[in-house]
Structures are given as structure tokens and as C-alpha cells.
PDB file of N, CA and C in Angstrom:
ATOM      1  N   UNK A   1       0.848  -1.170   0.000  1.00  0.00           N
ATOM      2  CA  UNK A   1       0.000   0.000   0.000  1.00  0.00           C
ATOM      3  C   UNK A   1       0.897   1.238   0.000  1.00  0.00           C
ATOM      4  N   UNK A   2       0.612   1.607  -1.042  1.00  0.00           N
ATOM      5  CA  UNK A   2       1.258   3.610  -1.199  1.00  0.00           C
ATOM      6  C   UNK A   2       1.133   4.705   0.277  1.00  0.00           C
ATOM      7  N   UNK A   3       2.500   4.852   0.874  1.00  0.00           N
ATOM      8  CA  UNK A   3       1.877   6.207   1.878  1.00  0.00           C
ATOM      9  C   UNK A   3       2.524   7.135   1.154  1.00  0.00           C
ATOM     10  N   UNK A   4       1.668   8.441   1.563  1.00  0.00           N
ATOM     11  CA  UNK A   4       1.960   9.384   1.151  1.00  0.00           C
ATOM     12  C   UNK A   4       2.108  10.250   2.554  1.00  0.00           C
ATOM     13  N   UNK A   5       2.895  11.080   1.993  1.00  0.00           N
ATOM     14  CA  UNK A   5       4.047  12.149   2.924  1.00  0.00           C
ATOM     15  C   UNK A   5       3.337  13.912   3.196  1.00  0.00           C
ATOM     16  N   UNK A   6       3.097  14.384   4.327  1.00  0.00           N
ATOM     17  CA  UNK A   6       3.222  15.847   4.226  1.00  0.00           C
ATOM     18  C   UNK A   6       3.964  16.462   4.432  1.00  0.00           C
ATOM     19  N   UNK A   7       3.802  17.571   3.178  1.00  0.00           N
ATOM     20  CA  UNK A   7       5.101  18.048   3.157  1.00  0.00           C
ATOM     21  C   UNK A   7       5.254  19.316   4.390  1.00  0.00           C
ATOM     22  N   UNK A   8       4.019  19.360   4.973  1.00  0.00           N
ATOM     23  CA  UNK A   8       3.767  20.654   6.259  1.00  0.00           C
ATOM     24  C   UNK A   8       4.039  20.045   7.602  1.00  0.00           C
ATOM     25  N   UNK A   9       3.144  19.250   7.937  1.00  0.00           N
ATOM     26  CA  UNK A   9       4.398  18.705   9.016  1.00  0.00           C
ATOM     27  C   UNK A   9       4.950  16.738   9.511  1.00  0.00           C
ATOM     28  N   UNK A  10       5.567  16.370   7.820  1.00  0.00           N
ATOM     29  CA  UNK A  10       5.980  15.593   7.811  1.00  0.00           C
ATOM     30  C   UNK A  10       5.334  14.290   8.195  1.00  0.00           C
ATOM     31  N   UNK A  11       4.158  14.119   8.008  1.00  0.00           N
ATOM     32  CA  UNK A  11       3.547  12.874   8.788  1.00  0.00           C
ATOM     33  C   UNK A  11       3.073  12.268   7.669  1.00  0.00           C
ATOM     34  N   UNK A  12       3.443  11.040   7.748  1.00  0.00           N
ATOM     35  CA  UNK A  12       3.010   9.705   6.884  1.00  0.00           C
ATOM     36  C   UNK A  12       1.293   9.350   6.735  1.00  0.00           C
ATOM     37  N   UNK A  13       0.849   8.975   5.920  1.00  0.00           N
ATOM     38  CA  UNK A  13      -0.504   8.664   5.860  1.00  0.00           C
ATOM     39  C   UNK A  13      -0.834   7.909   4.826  1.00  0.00           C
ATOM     40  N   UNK A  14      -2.013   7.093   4.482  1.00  0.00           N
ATOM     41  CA  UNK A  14      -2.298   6.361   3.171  1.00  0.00           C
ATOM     42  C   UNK A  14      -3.550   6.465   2.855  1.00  0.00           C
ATOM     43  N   UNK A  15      -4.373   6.201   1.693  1.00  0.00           N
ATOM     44  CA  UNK A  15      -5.414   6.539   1.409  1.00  0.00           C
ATOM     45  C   UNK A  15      -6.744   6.199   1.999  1.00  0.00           C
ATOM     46  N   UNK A  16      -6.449   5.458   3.461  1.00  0.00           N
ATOM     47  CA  UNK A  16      -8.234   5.227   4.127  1.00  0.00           C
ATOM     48  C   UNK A  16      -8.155   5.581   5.266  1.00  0.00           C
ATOM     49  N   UNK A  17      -6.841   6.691   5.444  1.00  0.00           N
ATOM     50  CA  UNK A  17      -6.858   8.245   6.490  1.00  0.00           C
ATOM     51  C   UNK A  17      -8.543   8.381   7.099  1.00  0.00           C
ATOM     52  N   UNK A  18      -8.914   7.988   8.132  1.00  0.00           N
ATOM     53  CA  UNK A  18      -9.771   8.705   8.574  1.00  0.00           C
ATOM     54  C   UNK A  18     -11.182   8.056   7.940  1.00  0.00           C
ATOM     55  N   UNK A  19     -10.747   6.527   7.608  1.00  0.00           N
ATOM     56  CA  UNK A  19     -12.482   6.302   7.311  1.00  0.00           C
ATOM     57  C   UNK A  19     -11.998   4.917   8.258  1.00  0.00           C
ATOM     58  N   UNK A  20     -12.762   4.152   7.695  1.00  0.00           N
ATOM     59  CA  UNK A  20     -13.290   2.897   8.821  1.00  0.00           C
ATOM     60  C   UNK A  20     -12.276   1.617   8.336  1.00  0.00           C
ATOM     61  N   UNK A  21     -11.503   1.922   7.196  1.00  0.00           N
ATOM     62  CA  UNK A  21     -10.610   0.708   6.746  1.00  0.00           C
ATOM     63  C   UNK A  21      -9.162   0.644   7.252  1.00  0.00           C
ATOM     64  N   UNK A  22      -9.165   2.224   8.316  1.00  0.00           N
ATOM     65  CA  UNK A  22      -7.621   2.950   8.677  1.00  0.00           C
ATOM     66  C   UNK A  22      -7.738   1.591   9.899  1.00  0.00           C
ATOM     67  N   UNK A  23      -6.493   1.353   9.793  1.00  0.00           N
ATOM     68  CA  UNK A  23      -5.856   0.308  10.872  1.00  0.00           C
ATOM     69  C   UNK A  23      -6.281  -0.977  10.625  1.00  0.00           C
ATOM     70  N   UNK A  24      -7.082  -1.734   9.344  1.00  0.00           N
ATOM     71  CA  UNK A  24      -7.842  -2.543   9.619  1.00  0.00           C
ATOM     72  C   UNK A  24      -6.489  -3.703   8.596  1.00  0.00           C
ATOM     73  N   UNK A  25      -6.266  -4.754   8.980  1.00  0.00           N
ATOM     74  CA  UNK A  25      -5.529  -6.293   8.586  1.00  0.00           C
ATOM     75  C   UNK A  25      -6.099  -7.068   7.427  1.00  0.00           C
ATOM     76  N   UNK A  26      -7.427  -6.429   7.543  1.00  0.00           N
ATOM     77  CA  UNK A  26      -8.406  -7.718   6.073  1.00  0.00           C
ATOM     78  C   UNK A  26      -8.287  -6.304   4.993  1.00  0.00           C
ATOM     79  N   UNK A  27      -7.777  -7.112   3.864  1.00  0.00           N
ATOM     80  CA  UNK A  27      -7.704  -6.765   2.417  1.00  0.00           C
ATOM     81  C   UNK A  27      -8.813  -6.059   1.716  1.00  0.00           C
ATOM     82  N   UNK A  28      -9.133  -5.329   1.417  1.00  0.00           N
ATOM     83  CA  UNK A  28     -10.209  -4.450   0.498  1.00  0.00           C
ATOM     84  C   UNK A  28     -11.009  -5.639  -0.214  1.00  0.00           C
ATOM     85  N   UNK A  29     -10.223  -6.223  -0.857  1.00  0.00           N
ATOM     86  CA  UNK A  29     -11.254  -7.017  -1.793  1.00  0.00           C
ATOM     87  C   UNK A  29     -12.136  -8.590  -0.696  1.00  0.00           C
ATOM     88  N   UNK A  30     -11.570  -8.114   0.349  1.00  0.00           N
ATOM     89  CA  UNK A  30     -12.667  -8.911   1.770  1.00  0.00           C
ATOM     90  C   UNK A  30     -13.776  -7.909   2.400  1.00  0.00           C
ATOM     91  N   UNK A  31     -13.549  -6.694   2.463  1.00  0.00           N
ATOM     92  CA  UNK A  31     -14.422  -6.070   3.004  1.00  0.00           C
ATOM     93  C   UNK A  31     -15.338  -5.796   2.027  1.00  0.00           C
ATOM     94  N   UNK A  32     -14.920  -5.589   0.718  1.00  0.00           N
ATOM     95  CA  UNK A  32     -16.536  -5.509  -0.289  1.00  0.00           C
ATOM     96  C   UNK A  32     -17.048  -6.701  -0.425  1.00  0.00           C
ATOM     97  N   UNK A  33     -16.733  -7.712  -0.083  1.00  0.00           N
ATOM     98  CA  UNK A  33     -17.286  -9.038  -0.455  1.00  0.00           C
ATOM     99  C   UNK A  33     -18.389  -9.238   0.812  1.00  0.00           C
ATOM    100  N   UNK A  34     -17.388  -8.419   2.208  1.00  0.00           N
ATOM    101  CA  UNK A  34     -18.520  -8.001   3.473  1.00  0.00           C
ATOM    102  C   UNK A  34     -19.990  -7.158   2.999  1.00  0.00           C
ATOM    103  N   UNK A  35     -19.176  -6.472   2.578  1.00  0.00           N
ATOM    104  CA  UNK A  35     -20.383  -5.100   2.465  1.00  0.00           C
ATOM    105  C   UNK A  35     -21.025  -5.696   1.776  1.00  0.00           C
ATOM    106  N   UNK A  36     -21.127  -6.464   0.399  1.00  0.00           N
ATOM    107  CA  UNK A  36     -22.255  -6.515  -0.330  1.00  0.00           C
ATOM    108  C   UNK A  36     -23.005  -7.926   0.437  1.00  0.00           C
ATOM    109  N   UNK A  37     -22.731  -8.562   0.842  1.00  0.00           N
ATOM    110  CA  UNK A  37     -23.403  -9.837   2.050  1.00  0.00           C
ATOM    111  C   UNK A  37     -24.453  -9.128   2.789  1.00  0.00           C
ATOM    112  N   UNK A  38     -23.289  -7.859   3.709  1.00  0.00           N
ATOM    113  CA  UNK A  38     -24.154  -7.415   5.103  1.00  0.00           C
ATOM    114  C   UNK A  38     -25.381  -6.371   4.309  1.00  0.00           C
ATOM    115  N   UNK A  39     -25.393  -6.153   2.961  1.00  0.00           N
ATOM    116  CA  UNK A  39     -26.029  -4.899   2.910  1.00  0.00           C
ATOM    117  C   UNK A  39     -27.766  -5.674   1.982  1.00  0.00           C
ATOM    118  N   UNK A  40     -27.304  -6.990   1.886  1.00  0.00           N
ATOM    119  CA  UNK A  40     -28.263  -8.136   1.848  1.00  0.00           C
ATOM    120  C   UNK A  40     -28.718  -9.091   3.008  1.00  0.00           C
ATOM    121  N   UNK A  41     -28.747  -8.027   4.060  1.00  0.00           N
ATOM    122  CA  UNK A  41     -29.601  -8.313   5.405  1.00  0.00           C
ATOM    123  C   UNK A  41     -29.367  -9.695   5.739  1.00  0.00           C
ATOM    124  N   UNK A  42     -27.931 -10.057   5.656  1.00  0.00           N
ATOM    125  CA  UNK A  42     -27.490 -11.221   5.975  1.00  0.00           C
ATOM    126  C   UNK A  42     -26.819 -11.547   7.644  1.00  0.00           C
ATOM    127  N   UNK A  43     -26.855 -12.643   8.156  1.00  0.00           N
ATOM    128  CA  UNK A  43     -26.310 -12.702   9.746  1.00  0.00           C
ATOM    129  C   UNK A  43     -25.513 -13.046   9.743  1.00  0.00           C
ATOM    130  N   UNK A  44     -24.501 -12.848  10.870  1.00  0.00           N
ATOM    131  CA  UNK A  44     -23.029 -13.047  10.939  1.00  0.00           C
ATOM    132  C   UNK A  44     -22.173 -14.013  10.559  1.00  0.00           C
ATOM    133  N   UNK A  45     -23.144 -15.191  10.712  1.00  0.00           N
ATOM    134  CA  UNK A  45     -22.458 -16.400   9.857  1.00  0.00           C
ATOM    135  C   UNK A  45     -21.897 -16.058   8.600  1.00  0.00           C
ATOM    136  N   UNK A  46     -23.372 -15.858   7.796  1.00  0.00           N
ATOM    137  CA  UNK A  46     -23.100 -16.005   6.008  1.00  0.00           C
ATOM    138  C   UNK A  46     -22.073 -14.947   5.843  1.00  0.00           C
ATOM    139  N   UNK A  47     -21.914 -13.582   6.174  1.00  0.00           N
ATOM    140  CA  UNK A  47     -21.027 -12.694   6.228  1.00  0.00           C
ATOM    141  C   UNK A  47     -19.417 -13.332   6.508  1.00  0.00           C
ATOM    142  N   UNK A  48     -19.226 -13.517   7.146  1.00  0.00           N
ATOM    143  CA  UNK A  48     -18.361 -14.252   7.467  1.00  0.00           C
ATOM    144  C   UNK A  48     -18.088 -15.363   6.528  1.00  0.00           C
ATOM    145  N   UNK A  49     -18.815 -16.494   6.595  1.00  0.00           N
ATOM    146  CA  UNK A  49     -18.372 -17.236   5.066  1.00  0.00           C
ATOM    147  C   UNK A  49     -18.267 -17.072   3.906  1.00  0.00           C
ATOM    148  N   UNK A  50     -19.278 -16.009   3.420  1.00  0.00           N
ATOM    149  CA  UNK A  50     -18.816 -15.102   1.978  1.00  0.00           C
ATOM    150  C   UNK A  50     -17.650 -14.520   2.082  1.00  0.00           C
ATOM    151  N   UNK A  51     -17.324 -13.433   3.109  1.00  0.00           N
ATOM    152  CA  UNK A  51     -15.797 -13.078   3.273  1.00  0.00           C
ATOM    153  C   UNK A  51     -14.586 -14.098   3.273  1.00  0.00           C
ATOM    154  N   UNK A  52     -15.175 -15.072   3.429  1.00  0.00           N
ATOM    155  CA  UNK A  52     -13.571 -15.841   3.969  1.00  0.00           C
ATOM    156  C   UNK A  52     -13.018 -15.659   5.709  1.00  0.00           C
ATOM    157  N   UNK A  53     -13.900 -14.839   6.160  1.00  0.00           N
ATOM    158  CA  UNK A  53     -13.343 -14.718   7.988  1.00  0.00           C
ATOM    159  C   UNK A  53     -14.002 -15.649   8.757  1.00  0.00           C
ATOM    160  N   UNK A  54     -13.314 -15.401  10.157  1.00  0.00           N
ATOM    161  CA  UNK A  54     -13.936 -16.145  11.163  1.00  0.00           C
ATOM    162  C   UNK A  54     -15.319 -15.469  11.844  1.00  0.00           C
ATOM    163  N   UNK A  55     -15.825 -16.324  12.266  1.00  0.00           N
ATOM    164  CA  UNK A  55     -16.790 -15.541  13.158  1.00  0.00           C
ATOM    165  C   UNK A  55     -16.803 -14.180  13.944  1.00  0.00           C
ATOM    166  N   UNK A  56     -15.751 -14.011  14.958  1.00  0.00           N
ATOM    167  CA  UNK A  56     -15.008 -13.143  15.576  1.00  0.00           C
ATOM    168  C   UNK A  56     -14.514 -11.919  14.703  1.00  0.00           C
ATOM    169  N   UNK A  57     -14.075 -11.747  13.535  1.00  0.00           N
ATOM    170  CA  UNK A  57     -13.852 -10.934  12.905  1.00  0.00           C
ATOM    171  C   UNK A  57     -14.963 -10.374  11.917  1.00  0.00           C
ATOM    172  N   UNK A  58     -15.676 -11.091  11.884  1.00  0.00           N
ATOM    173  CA  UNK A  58     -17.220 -10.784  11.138  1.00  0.00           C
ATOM    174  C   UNK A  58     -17.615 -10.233  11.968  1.00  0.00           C
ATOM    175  N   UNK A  59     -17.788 -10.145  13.817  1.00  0.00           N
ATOM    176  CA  UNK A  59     -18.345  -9.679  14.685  1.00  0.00           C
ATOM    177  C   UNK A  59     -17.803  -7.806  14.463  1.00  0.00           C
ATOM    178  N   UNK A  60     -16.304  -8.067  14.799  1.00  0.00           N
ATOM    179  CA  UNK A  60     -15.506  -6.827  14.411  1.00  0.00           C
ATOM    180  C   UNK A  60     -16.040  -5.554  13.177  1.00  0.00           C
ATOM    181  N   UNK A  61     -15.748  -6.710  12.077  1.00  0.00           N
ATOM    182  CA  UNK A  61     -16.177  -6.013  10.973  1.00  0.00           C
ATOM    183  C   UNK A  61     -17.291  -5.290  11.138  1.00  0.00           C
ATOM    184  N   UNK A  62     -18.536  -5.837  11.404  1.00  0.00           N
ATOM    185  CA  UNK A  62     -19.862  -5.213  11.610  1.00  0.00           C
ATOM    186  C   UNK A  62     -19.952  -4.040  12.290  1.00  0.00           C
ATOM    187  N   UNK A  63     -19.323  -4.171  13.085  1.00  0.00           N
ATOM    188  CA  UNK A  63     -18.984  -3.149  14.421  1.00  0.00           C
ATOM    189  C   UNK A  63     -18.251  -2.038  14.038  1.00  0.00           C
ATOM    190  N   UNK A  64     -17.603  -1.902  13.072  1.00  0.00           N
ATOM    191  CA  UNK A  64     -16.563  -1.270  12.245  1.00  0.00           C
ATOM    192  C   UNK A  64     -17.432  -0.410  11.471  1.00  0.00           C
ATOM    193  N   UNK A  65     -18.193  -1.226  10.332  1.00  0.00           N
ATOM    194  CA  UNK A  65     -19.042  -0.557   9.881  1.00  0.00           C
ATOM    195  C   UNK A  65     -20.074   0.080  10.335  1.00  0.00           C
ATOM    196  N   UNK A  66     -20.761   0.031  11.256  1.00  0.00           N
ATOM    197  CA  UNK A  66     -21.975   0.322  11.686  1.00  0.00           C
ATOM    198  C   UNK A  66     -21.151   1.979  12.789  1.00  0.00           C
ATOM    199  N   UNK A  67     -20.236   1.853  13.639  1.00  0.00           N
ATOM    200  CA  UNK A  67     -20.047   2.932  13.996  1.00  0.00           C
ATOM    201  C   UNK A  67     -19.160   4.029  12.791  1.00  0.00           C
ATOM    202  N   UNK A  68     -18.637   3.734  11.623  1.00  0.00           N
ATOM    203  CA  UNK A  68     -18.797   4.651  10.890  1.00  0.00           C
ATOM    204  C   UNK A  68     -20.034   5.092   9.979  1.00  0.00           C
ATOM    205  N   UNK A  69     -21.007   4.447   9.940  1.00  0.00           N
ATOM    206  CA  UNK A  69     -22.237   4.927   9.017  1.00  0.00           C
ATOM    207  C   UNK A  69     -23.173   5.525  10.542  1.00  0.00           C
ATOM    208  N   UNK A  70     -22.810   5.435  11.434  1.00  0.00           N
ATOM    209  CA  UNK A  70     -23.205   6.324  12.772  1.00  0.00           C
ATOM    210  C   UNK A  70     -22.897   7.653  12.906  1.00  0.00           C
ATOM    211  N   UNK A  71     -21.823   7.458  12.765  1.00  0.00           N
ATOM    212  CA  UNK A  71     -20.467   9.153  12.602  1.00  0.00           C
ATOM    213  C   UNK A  71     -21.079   9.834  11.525  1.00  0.00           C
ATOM    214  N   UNK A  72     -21.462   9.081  10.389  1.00  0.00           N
ATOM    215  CA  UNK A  72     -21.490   9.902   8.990  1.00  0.00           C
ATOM    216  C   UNK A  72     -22.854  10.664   9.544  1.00  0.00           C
ATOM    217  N   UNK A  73     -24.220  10.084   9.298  1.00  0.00           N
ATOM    218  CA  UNK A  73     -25.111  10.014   9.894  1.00  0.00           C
ATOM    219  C   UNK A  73     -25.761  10.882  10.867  1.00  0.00           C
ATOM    220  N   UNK A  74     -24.546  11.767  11.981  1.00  0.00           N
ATOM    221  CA  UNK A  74     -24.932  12.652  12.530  1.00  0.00           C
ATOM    222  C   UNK A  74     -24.052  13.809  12.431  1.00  0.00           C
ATOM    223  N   UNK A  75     -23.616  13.941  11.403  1.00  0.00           N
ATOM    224  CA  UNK A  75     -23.481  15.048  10.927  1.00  0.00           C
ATOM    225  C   UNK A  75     -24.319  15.743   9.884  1.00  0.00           C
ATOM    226  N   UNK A  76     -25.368  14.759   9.427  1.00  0.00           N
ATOM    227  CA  UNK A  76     -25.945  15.194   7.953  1.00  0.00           C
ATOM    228  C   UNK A  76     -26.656  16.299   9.067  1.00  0.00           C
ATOM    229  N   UNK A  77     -27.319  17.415   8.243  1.00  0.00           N
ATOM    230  CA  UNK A  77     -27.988  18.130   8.560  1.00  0.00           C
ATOM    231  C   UNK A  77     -29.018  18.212   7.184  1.00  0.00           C
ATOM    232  N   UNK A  78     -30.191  18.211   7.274  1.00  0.00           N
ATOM    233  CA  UNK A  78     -31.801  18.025   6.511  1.00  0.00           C
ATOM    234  C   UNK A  78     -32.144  19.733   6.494  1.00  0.00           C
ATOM    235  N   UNK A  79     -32.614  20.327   5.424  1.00  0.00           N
ATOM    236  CA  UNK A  79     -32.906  21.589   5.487  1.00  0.00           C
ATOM    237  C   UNK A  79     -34.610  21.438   4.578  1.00  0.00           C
ATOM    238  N   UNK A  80     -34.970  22.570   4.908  1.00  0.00           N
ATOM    239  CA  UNK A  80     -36.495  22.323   3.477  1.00  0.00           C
ATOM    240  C   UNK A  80     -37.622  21.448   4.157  1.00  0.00           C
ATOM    241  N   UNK A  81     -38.323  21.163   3.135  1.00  0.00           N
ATOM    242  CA  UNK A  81     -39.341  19.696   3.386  1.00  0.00           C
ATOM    243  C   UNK A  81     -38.693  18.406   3.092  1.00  0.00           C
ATOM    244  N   UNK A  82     -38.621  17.992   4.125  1.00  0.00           N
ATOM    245  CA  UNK A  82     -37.943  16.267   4.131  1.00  0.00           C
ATOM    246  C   UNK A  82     -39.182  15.570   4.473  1.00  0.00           C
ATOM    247  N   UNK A  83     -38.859  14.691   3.145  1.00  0.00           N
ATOM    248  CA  UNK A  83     -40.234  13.272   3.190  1.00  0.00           C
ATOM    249  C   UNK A  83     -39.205  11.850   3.640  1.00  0.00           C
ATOM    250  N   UNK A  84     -39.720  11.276   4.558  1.00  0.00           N
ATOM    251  CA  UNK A  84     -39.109   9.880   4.655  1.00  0.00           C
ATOM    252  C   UNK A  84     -40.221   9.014   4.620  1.00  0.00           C
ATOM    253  N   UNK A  85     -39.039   7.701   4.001  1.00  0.00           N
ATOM    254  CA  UNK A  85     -40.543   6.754   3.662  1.00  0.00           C
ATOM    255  C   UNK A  85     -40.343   5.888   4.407  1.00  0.00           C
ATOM    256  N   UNK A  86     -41.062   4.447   4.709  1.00  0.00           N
ATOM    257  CA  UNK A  86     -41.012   3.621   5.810  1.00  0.00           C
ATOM    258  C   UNK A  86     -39.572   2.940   5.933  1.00  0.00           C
ATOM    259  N   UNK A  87     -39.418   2.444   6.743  1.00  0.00           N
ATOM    260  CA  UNK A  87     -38.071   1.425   6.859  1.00  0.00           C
ATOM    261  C   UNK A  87     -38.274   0.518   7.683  1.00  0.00           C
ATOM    262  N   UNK A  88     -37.616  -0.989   7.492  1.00  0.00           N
ATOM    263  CA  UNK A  88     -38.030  -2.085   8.237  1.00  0.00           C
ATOM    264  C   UNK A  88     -36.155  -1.824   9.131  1.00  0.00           C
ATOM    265  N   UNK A  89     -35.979  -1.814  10.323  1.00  0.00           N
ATOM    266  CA  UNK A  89     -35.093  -1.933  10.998  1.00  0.00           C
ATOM    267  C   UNK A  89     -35.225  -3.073  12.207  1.00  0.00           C
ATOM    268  N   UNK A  90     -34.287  -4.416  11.694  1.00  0.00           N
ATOM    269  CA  UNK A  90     -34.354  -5.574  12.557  1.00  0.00           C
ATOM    270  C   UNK A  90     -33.457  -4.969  14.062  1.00  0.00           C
ATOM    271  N   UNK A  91     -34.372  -5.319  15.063  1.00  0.00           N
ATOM    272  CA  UNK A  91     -33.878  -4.284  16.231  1.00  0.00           C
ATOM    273  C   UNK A  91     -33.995  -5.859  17.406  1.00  0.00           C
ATOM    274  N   UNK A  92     -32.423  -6.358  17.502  1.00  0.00           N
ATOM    275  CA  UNK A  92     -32.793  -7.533  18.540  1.00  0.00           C
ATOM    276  C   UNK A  92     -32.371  -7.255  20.425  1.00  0.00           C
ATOM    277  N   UNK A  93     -33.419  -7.867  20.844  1.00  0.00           N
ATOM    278  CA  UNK A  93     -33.331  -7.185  22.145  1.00  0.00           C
ATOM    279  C   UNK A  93     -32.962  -8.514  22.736  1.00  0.00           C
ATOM    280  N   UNK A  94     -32.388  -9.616  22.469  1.00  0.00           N
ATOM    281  CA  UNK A  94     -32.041 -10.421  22.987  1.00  0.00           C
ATOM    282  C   UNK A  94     -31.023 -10.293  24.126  1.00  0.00           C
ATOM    283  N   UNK A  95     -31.299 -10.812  25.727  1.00  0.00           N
ATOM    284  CA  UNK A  95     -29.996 -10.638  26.568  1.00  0.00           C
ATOM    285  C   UNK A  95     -31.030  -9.300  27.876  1.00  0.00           C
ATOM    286  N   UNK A  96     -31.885  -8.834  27.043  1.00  0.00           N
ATOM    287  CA  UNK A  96     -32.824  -7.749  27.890  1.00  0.00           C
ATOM    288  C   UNK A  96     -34.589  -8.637  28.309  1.00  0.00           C
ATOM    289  N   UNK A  97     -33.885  -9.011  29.123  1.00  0.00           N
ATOM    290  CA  UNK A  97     -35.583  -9.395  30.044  1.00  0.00           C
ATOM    291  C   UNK A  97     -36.455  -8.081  31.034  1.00  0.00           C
ATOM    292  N   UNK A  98     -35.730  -7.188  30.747  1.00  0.00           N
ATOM    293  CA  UNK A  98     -37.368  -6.248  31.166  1.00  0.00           C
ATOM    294  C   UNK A  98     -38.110  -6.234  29.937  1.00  0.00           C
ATOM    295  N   UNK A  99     -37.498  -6.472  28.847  1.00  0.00           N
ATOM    296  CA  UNK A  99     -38.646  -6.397  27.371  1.00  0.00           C
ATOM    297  C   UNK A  99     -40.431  -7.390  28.024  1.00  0.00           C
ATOM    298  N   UNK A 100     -39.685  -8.722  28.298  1.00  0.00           N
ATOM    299  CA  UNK A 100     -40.329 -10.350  28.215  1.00  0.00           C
ATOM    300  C   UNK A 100     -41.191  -9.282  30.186  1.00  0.00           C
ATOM    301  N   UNK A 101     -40.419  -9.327  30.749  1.00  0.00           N
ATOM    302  CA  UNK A 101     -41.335  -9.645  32.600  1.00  0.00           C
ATOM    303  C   UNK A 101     -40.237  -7.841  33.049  1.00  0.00           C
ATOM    304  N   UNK A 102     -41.477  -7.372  33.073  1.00  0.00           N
ATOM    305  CA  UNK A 102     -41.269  -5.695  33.637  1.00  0.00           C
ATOM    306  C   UNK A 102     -40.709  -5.556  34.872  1.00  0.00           C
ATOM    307  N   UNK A 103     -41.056  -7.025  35.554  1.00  0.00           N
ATOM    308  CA  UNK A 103     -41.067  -6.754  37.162  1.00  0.00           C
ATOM    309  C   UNK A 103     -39.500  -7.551  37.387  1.00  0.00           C
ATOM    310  N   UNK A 104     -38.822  -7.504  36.881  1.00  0.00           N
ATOM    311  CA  UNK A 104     -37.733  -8.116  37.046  1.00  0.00           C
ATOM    312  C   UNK A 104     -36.116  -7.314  37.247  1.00  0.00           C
ATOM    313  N   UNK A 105     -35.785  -7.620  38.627  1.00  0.00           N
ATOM    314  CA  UNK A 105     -34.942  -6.562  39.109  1.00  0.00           C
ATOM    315  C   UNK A 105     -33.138  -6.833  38.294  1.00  0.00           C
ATOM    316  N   UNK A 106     -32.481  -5.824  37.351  1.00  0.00           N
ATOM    317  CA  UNK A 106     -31.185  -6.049  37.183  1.00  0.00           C
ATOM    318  C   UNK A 106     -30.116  -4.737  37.493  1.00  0.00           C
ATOM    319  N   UNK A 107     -29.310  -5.048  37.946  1.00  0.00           N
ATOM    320  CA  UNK A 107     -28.366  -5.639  38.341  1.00  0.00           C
ATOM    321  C   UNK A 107     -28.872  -6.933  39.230  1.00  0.00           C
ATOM    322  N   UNK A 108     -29.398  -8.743  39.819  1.00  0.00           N
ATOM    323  CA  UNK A 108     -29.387  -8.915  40.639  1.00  0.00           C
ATOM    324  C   UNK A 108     -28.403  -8.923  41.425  1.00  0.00           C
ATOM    325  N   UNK A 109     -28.887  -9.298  42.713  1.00  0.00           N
ATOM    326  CA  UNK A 109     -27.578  -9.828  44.039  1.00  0.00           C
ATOM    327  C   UNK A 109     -27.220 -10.768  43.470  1.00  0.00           C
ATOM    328  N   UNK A 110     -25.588 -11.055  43.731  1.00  0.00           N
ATOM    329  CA  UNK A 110     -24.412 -12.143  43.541  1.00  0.00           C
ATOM    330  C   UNK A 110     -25.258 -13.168  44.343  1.00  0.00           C
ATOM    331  N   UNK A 111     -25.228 -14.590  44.140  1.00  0.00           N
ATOM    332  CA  UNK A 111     -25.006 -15.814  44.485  1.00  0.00           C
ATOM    333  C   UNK A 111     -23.976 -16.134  45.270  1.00  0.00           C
ATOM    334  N   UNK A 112     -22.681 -15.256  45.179  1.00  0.00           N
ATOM    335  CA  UNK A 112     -21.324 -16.109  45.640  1.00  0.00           C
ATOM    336  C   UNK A 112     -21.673 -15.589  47.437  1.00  0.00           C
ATOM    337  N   UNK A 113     -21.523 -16.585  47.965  1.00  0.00           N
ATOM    338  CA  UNK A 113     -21.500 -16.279  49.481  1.00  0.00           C
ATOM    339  C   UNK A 113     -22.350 -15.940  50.078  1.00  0.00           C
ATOM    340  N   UNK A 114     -23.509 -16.336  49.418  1.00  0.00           N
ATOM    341  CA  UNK A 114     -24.844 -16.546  49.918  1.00  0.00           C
ATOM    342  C   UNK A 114     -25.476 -18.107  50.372  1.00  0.00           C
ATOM    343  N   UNK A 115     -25.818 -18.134  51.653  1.00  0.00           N
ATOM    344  CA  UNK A 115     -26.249 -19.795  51.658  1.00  0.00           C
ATOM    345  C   UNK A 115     -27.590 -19.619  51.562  1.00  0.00           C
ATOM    346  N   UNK A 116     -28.165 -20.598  50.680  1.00  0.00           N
ATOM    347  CA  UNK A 116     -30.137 -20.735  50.302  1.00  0.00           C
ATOM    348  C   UNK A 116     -30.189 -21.964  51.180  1.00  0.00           C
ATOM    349  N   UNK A 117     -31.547 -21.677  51.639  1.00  0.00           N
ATOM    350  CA  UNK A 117     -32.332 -22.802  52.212  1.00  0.00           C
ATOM    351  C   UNK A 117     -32.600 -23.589  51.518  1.00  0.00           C
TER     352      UNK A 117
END
């Protein structure tokens, strides 16, 4: 990969300066093979096996992407009449049981060093 040099105050850099591919180990032609998977509402598995990665790095990846299309996202600013049209957003609440039983206290009390009857 080409870095390029400034000539103002000497600091090295290469061309994905400041987007979501800066620092990243998987090859360009793995992350579009990501993107076009994940952007076909696919789950971490298939993502991952279309890429060629492991599970764990499919986890990464996602995570990668999703907090830069976050960043982008709140900077837009909307001026005029803005029409939006519906959107289906898969929203999983798995791991959250006040969703399922309201009455259910979390943080609970530890177990450790407690004796039950």
C-alpha cells in the first residue's frame, strides 16, 4: 500500500486516512465481499463465510461498519421539506428481560456467598 508524505508537518498517511478501513488487517477485496453480504440483510455467519473470515472478525467487521455509518449520519444536517418513507429496521433485544417480565430486578444480588435454604 502507497503512503503518502506531508510536506507541512511531515507525517506519513495512506489513502483510508480517517475512514473505517484505517488500521484494519483484512484486504479491500474482503471487506466488499462483506459489504455486499451485510447490505443483503445477511447474519453473521453467512457474512463471514462469503468473506472468507472467522466468526469473531465478522463480529468486528460489523462493528466497524456500523459505527462509521453512525459518525457519517450525525453530521448530515436536513434543510427544506424532508419526506421519509417507511423502513423495516431488525432491532434484537435479545440478553434484555425487562422487554419479556417488567417486574424483574437487574443488576441482581451475587449468588457467591450466599447460603439458600
Amino acid at each position: 500500500m502507497q503512503k503518502y508524505k506531508c510536506y507541512d508537518c511531515c507525517c506519513t498517511f495512506n489513502i483510508y486516512k480517517d475512514t473505517f478501513l484505517e488500521c484494519s488487517k483484512v484486504n479491500l477485496i474482503t471487506w466488499i465481499k462483506y459489504l455486499i453480504v451485510m447490505n443483503e440483510d445477511k447474519n453473521l455467519r453467512d457474512c463471514a463465510q462469503y468473506a472468507g473470515v472467522c466468526l469473531k472478525t465478522s463480529f468486528y467487521m460489523r462493528h466497524r461498519i456500523m459505527s462509521a455509518y453512525r459518525n457519517s449520519v450525525e453530521k448530515i444536517q436536513l434543510l427544506g421539506i424532508t419526506e421519509i418513507d417507511e423502513a423495516e429496521v431488525n432491532i434484537s433485544f435479545s440478553g434484555n428481560h425487562k422487554i419479556h417480565n417488567p417486574e424483574s430486578k437487574f443488576p441482581r444480588e451475587p449468588y457467591k456467598g450466599v447460603e439458600r435454604a
